[in-house]
Protein backbone atom coordinates (compact mmCIF):
# COMPACT_ATOMS: atom_id res chain seq x y z
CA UNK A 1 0.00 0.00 0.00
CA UNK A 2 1.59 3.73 -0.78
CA UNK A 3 1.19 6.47 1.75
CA UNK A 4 0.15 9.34 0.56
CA UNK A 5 0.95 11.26 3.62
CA UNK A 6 -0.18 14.93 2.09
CA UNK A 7 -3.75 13.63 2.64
CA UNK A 8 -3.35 12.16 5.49
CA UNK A 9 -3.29 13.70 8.85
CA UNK A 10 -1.69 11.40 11.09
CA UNK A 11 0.99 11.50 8.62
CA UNK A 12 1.40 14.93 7.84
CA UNK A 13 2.32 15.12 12.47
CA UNK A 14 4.92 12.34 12.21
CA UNK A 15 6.82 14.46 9.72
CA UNK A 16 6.66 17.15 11.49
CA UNK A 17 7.46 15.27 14.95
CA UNK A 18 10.57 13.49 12.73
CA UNK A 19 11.72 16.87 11.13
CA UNK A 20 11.22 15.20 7.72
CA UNK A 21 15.53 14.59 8.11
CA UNK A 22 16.04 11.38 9.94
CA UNK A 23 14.78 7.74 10.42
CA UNK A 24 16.25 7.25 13.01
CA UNK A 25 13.70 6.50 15.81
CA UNK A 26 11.23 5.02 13.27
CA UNK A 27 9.69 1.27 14.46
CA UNK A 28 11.73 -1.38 12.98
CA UNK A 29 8.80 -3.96 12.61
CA UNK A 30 8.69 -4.73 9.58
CA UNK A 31 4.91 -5.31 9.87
CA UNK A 32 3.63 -2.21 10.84
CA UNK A 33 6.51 0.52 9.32
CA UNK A 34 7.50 -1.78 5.90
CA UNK A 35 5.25 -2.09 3.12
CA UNK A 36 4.99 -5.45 1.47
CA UNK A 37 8.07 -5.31 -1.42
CA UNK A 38 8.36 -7.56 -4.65
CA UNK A 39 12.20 -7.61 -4.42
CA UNK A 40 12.99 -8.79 -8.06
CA UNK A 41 16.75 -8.93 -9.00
CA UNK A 42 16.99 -8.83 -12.90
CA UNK A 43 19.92 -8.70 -13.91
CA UNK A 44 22.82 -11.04 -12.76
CA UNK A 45 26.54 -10.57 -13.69
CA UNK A 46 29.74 -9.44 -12.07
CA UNK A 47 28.47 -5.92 -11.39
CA UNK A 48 30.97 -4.16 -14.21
CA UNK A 49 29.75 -1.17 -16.15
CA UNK A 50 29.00 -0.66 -19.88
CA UNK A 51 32.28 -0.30 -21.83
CA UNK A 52 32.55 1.40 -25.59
CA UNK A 53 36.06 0.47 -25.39
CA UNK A 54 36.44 3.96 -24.30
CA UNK A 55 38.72 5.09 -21.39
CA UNK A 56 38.70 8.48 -19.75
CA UNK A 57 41.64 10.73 -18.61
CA UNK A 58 42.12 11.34 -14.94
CA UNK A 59 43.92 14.01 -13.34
CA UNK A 60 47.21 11.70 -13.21
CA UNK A 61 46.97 11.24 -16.89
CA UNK A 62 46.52 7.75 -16.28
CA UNK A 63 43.16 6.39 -18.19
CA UNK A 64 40.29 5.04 -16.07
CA UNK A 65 37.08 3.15 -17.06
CA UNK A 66 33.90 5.42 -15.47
CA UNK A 67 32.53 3.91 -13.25
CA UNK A 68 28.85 4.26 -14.32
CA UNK A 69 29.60 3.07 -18.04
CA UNK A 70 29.67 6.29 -20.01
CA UNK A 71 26.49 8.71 -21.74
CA UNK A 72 26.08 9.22 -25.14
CA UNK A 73 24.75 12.59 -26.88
CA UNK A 74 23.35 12.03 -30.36
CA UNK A 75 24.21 15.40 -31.54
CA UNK A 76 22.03 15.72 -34.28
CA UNK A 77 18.14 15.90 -35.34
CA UNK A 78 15.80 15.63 -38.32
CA UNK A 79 16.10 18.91 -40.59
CA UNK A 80 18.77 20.43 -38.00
CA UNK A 81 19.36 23.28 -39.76
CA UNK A 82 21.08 23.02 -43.28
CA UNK A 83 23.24 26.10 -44.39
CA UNK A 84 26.42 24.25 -44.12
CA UNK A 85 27.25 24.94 -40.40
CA UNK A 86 25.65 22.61 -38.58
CA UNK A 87 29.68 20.72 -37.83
CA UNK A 88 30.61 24.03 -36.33
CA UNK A 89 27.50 23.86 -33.89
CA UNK A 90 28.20 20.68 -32.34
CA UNK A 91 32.06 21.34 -32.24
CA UNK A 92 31.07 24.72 -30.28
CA UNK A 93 28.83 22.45 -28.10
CA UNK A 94 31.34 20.09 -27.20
CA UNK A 95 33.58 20.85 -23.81
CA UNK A 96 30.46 21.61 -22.40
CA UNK A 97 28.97 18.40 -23.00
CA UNK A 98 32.50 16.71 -21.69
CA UNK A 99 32.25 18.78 -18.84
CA UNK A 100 28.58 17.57 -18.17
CA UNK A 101 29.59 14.10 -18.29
CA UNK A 102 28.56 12.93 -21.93
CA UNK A 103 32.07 10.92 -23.09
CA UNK A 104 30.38 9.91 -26.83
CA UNK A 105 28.02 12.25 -29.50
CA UNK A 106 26.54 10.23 -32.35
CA UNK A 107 26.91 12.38 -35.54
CA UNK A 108 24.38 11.93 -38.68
CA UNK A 109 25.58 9.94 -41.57
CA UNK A 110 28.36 12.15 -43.06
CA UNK A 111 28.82 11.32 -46.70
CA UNK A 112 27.59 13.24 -49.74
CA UNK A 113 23.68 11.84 -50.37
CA UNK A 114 21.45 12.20 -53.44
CA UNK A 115 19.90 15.58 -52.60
CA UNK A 116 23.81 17.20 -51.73
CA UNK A 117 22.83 20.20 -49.38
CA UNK A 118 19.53 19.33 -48.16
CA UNK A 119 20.27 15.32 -47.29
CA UNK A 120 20.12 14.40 -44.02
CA UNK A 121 22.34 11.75 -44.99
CA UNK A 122 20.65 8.84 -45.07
CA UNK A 123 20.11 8.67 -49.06
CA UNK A 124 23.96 7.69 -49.49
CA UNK A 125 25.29 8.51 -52.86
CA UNK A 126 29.35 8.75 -52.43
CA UNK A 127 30.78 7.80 -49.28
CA UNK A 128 34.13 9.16 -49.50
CA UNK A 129 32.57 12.64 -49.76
CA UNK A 130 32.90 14.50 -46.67
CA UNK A 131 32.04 17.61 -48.30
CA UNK A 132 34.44 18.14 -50.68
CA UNK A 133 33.19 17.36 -53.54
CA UNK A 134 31.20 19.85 -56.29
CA UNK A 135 28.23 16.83 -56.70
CA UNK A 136 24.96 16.25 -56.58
CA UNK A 137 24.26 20.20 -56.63
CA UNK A 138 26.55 21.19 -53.23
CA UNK A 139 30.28 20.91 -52.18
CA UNK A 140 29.86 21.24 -48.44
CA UNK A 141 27.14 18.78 -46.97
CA UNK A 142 23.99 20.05 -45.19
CA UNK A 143 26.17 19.85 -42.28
CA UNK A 144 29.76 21.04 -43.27
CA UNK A 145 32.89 20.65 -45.17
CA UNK A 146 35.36 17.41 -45.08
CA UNK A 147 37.45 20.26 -42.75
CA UNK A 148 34.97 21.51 -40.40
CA UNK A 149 34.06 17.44 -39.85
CA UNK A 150 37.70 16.89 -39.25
CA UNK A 151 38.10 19.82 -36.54
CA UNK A 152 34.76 18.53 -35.15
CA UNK A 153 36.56 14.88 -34.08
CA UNK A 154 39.65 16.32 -33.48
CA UNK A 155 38.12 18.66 -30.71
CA UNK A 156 36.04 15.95 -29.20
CA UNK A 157 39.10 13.67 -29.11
CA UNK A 158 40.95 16.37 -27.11
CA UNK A 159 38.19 15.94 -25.02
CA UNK A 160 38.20 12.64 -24.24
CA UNK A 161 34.79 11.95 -25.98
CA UNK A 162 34.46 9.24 -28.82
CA UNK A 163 32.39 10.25 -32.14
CA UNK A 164 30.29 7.78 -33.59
CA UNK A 165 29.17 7.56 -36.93
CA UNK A 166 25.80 6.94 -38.29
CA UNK A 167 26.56 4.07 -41.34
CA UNK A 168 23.94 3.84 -43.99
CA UNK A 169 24.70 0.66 -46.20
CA UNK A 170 21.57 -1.00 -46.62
CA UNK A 171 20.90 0.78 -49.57
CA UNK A 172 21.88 4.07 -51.92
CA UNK A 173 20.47 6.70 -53.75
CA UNK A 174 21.75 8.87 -56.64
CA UNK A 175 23.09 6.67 -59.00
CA UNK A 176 22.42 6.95 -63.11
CA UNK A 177 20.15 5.27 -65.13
CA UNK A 178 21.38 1.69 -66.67
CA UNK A 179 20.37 -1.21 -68.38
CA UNK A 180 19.59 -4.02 -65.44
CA UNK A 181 19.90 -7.89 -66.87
CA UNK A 182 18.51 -9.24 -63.81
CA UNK A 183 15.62 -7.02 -64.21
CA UNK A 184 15.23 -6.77 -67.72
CA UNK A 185 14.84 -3.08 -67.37
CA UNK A 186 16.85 0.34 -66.81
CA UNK A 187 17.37 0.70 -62.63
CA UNK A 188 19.05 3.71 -61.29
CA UNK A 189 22.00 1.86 -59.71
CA UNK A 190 25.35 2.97 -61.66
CA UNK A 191 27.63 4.63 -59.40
CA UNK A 192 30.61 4.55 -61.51
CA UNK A 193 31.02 8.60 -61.33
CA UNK A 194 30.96 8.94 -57.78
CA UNK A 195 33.76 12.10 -57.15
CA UNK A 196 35.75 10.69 -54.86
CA UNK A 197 36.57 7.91 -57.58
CA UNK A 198 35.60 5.04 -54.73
CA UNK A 199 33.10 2.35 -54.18
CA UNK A 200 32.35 2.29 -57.59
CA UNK A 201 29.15 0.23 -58.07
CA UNK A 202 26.59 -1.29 -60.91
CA UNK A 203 23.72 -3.02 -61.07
CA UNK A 204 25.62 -6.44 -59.92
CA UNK A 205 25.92 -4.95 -56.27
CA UNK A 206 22.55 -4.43 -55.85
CA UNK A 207 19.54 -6.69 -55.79
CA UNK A 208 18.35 -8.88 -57.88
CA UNK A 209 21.25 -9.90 -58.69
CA UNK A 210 23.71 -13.09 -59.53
CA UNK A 211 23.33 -13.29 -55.36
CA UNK A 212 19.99 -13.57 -55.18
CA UNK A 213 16.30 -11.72 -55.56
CA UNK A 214 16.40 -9.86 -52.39
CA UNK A 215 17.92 -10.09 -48.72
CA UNK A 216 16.25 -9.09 -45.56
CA UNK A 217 14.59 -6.05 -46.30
CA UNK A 218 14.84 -3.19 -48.85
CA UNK A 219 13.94 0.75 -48.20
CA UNK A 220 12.06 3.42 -49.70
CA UNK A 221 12.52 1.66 -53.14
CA UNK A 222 15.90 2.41 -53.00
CA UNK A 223 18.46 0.13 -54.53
CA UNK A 224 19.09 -2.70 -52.23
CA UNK A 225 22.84 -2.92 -51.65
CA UNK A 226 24.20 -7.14 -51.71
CA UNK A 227 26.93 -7.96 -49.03
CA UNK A 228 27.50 -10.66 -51.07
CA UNK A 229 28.89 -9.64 -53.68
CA UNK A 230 32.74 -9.55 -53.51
CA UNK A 231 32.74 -5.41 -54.98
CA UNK A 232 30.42 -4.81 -51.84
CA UNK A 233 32.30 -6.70 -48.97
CA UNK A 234 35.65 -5.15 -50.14
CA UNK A 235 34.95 -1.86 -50.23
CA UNK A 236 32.91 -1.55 -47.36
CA UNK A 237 34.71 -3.46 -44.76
CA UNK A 238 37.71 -5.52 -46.27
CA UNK A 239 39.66 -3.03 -47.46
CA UNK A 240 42.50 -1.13 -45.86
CA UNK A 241 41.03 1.77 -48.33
CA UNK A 242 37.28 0.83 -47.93
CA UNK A 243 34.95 2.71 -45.87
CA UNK A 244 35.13 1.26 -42.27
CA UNK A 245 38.47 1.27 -42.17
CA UNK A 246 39.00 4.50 -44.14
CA UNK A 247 36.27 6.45 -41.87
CA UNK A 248 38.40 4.61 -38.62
CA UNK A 249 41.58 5.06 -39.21
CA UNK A 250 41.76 8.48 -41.36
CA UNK A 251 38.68 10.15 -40.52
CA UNK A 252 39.41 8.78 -36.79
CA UNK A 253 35.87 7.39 -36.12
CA UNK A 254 35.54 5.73 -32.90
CA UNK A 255 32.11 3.77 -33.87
CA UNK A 256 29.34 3.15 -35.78
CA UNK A 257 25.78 3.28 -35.48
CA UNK A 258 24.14 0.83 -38.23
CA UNK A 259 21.20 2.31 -39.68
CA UNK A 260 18.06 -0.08 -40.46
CA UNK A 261 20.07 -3.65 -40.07
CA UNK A 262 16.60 -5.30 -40.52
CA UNK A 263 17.15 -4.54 -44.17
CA UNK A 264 20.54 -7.29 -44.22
CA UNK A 265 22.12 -10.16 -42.04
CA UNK A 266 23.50 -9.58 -38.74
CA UNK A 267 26.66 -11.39 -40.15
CA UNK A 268 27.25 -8.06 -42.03
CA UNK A 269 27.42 -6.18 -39.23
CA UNK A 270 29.60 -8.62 -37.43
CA UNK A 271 31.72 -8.74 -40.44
CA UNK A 272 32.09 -5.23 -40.15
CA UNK A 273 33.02 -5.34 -36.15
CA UNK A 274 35.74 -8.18 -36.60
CA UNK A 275 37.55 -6.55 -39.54
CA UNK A 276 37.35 -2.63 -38.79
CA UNK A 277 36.43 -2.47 -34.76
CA UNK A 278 35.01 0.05 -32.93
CA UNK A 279 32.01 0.24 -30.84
CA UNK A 280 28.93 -0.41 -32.78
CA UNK A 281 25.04 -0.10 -31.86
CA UNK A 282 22.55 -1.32 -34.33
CA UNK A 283 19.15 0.37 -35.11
CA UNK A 284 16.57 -2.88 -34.77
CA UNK A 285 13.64 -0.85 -34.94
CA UNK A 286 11.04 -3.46 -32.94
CA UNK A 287 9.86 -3.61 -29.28
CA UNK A 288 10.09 -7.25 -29.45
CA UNK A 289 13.11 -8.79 -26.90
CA UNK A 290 13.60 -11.80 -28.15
CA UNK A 291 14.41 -10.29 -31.65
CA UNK A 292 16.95 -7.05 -30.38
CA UNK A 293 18.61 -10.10 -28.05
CA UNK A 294 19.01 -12.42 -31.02
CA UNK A 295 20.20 -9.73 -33.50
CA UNK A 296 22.76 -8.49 -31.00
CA UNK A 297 23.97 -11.89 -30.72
CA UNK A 298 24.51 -12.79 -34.01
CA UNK A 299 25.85 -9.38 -35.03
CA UNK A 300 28.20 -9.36 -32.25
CA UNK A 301 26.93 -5.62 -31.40
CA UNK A 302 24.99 -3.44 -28.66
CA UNK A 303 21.63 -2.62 -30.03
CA UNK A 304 19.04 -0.06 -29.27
CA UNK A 305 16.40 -1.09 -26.89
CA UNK A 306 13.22 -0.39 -28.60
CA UNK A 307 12.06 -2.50 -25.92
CA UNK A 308 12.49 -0.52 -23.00
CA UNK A 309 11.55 2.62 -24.92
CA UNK A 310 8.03 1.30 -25.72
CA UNK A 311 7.86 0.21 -22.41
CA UNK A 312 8.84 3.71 -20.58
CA UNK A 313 5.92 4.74 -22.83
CA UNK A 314 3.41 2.40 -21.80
CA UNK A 315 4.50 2.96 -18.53
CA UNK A 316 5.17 6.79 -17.89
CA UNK A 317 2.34 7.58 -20.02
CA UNK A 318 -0.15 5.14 -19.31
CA UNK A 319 0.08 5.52 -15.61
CA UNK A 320 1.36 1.90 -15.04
CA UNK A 321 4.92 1.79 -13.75
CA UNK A 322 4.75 -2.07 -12.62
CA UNK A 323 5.07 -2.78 -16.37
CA UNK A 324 8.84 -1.80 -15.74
CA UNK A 325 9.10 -5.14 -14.06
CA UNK A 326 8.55 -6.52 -18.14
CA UNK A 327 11.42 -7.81 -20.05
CA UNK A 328 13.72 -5.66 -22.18
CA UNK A 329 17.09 -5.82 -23.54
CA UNK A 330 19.14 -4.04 -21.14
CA UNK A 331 17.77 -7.16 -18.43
CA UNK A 332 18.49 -9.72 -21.24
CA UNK A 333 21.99 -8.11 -21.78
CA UNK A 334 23.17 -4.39 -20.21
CA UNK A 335 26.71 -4.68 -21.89
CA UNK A 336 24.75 -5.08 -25.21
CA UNK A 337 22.01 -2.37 -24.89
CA UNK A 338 21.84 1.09 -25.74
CA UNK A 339 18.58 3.17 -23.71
CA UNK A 340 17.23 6.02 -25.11
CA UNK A 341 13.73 8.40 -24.28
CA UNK A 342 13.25 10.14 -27.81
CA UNK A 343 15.64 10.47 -31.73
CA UNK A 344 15.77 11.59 -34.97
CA UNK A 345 12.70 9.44 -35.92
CA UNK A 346 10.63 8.92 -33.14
CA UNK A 347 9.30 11.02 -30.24
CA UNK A 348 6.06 9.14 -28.32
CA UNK A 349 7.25 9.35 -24.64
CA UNK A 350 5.39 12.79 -22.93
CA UNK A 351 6.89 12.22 -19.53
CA UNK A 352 10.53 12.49 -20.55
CA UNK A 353 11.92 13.63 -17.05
CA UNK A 354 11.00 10.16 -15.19
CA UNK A 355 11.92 8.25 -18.57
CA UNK A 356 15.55 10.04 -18.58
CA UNK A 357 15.47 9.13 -14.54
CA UNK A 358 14.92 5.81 -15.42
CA UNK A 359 17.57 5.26 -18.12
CA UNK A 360 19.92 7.32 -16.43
CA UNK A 361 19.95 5.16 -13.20
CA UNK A 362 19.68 2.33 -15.51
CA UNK A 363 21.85 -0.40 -16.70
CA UNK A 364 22.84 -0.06 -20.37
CA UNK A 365 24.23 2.75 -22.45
CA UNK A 366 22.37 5.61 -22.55
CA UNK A 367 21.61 8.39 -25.24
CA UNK A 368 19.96 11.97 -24.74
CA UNK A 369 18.83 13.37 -27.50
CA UNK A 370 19.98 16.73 -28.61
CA UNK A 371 16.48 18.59 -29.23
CA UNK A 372 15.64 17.33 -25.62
CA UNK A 373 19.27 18.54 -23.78
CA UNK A 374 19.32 21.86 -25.51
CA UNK A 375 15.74 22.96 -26.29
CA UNK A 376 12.98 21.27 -24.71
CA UNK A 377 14.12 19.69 -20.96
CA UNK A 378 15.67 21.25 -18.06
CA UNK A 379 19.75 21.18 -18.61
CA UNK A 380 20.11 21.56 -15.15
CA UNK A 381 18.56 18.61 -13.89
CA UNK A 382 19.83 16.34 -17.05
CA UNK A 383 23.30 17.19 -16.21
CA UNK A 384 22.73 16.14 -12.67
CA UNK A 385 21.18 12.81 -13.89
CA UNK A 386 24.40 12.31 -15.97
CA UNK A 387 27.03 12.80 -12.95
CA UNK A 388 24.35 10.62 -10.74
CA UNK A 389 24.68 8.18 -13.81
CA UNK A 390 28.40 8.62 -14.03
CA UNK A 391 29.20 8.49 -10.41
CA UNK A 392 27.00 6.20 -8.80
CA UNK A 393 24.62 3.90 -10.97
CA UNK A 394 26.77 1.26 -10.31
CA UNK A 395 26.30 -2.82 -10.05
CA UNK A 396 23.61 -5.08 -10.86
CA UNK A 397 19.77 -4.18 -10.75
CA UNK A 398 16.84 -5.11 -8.44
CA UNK A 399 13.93 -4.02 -8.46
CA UNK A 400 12.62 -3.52 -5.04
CA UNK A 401 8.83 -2.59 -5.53
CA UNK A 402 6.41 -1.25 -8.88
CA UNK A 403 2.57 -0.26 -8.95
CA UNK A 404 0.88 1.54 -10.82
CA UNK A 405 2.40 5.51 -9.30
CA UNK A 406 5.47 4.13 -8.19
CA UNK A 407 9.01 2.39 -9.29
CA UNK A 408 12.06 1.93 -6.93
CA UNK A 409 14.72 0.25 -8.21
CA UNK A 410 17.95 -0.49 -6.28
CA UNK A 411 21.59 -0.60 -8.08
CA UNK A 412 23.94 -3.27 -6.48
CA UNK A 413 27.22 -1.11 -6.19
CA UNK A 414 30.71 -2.09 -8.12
CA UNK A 415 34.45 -2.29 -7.37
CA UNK A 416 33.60 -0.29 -3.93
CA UNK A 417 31.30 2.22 -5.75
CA UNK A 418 27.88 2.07 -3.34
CA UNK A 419 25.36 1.92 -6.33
CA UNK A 420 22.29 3.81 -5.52
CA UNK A 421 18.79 3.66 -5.00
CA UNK A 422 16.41 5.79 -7.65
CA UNK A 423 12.38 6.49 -6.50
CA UNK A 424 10.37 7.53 -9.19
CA UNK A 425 6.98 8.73 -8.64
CA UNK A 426 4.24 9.47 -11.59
CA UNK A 427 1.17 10.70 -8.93
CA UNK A 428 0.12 14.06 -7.72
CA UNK A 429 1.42 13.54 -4.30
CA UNK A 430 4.44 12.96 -1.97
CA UNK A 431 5.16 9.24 -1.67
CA UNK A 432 7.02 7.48 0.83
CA UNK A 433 8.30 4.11 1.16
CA UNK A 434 10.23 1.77 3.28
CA UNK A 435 13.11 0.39 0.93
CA UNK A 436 15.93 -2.58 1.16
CA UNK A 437 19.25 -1.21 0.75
CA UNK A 438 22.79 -2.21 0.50
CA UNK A 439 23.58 -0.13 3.64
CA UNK A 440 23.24 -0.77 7.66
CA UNK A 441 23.62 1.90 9.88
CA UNK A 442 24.19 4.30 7.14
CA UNK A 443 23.21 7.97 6.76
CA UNK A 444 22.41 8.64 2.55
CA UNK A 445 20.70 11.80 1.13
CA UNK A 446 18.70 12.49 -2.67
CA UNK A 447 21.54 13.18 -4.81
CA UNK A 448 18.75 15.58 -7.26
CA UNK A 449 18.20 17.76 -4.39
CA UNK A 450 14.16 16.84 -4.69
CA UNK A 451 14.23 15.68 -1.20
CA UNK A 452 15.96 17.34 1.69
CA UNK A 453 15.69 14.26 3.63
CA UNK A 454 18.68 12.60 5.21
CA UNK A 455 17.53 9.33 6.67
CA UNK A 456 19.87 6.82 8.05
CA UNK A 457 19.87 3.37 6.90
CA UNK A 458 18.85 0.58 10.00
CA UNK A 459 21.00 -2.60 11.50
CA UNK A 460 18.91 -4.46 8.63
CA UNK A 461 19.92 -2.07 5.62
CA UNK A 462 15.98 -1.06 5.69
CA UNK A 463 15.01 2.29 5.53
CA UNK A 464 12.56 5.11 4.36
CA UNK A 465 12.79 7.87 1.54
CA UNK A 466 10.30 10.07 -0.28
CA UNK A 467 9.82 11.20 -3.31
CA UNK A 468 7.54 14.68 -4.58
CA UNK A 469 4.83 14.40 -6.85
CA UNK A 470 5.29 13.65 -10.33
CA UNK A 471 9.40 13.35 -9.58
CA UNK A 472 12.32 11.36 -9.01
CA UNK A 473 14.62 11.09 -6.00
CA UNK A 474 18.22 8.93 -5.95
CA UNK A 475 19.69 7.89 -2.60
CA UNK A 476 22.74 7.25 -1.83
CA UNK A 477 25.51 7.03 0.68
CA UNK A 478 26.01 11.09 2.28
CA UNK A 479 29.71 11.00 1.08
């Protein structure tokens, strides 16, 4: 049962008898002072953090792994301004975001695409232009020039933030007309006068083809690039020249994020991974666990968890929080899934601050989305989120109670770290709630500052915290 204590009176004189600070002198019985708890642990491993492969500077110059696994920024959006300039913005943006915590940003795709100044990218014509190239009606991409792209890594590498970029390669767009065999027809597939002279490719790279009719999926009606044919493979991951290693080791990519790898086989993607490295998170659009979990697997790769994210929705917006309790992928496999609340391409999820609570105190990688850290959410409070993230969300996961208003989830702790307990609360009133911990005799506090409460942990590690209407608190040892 929750306690509601701003409508009740009996309540509202124990705080003020208690000072609202301490638990001290609170009964101990766990019948009458402990609500009933469905203490689910639900995830199981040796406690360690997300890695990217990514290791951050400390003051002694020596390189550390963070303890809370890292934050991502994708640092882009759907028609973010074109003009050419749009490089410059996120380099300007960028030791403010390492200050704040964020040690990756996610760029769009960053090749020359069919429409030149106006593509966002993801209608790939020539991959080797960065921008500089007179083609397809622009030299500079809607976002920059080859130059301003370069600074932009450069200046996140110095500091200490990986870029990531967004790899289109299930299909292209801008190529002539030609006569097709397969097809019997013309198809718009030759790209033999791509500028950069590279990845030259015909109608036998594309499907149908001498490979086949069709692989997993094609887009748009774009032609459907084949990974099986030998032109393909070598130019896109084989080659010390190709594009995964070219954008790695000259363009000094740290990662990839695969765009729509329902549309080809997982082995491409693993291909990719064993031959150019890197971290690499695949976009498996579908809510469906057993599918993001078996793709991941076979494509050795993390993979966004549409899962969770259509679950935050149902939850946070349908006023149901035990559905948290559900599968997703991050439970299946945290060191394989990357949490997000809103992107580019989708945007359902209304209460954003308790769904950014909830990833940020979560297991997994997770990924704020530009539009929401510098227009439409409170900085302030995401950046606190972020160190909590950093800092604390530490260990293993249980989940230590869930109705329908309320979700409190504890974090295990790691290597020493004390983990954390995070509260989140989707009524109109103050909650409280006697909680499990990994702490006896213990004073913690709310590391948001949306409690001024400073309760101290029992002999049994039990104790109570509260959380304010339609909020979040995170507790944590006072240190």
């Amino acid at each position: 049962m929750k306690i509601k204590f701003a409508s009740l009176c009996f309540l509202a004189l124990l705080s003020s008898f208690y000072a609202c600070n301490s638990n001290d002198d609170l009964p101990t019985t766990a019948a009458t002072s402990k609500a009933p708890n469905k203490v689910v642990d639900v995830t199981h491993h040796d406690g360690r953090p997300f890695s990217t492969g990514n290791t951050m500077q400390n003051a002694q110059g020596r390189y550390v792994a963070n303890p809370g696994g890292g934050v991502m920024m994708q640092g882009f959006y759907w028609d973010c301004p074109s003009g050419g300039n749009w490089w410059n913005t996120v380099t300007s943006k960028l030791t403010v975001w390492s200050n704040a915590g964020i040690g990756s940003v996610w760029l769009p795709p960053v090749s020359k695409g069919q429409n030149g100044g106006f593509s966002m990218g993801y209608d790939p014509c020539d991959y080797f232009d960065f921008g500089n190239y007179n083609q397809n009606g622009s030299t500079e991409t809607r976002f920059g020039s080859r130059t301003e792209l370069q600074a932009l890594i450069t200046k996140a590498h110095t500091e200490n933030m990986q870029v990531f970029a967004d790899i289109v390669i299930n299909h292209c767009s801008g190529g002539q007309s030609e006569y097709n065999s397969f097809t019997g027809g013309n198809t718009w597939t030759n790209f033999t006068g791509v500028a950069s002279g590279k990845f030259k490719r015909t109608y036998n790279d594309f499907y149908k083809n001498a490979y086949g009719a069709y692989d997993e999926g094609s887009f748009g009606g774009y032609p459907d690039l084949c990974h099986l044919a030998p032109n393909v493979k070598d130019w896109l991951w084989l080659r010390a020249d190709g594009v995964g290693k070219y954008y790695k080791n000259t363009m000094k990519f740290d990662g990839w994020r695969f765009d729509y790898v329902k549309g080809f086989n997982a082995s491409v993607v693993n291909q990719w991974n064993a031959n150019v490295g890197g971290f690499s998170v695949g976009e498996y659009w579908d809510a469906n666990v057993d599918l993001l979990s078996s793709w991941a697997n076979s494509a050795n790769s993390s993979v966004f968890d549409f899962a969770c994210y259509y679950k935050m929705h149902d939850a946070f917006d349908g006023n149901n929080l035990a559905l948290l309790y559900d599968d997703m992928m991050w439970k299946r496999n945290p060191f394989k899934a990357v949490t997000f609340v809103s992107n580019h391409d989708t945007n359902i999820i209304w209460n954003k601050n308790l769904a950014y609570a909830y990833i940020l105190t979560g297991e997994g990688y997770p990924t704020i989305f530009y539009r929401d850290y510098e227009e439409w959410l409170n900085k302030a409070k995401l950046n606190n989120l972020i160190w909590i993230h950093n800092n604390k969300a530490t260990g293993t996961t249980s989940i230590l109670y869930a109705d329908n208003d309320e979700y409190v989830a504890r974090r295990n702790g790691y290597n020493g770290n004390p983990g954390l307990v995070v509260y989140l609360n989707n009524s109109s009133s103050t909650l409280e709630r006697w909680v499990p911990t990994n702490w006896a005799n213990t004073q913690i506090k709310d590391f948001t500052g949306n409690s001024t409460w400073y309760p101290t942990t029992q002999g049994d590690k039990w104790v109570k915290i509260q959380c304010p209407p339609n909020s979040y608190t995170v507790w944590s040892i006072n240190m």
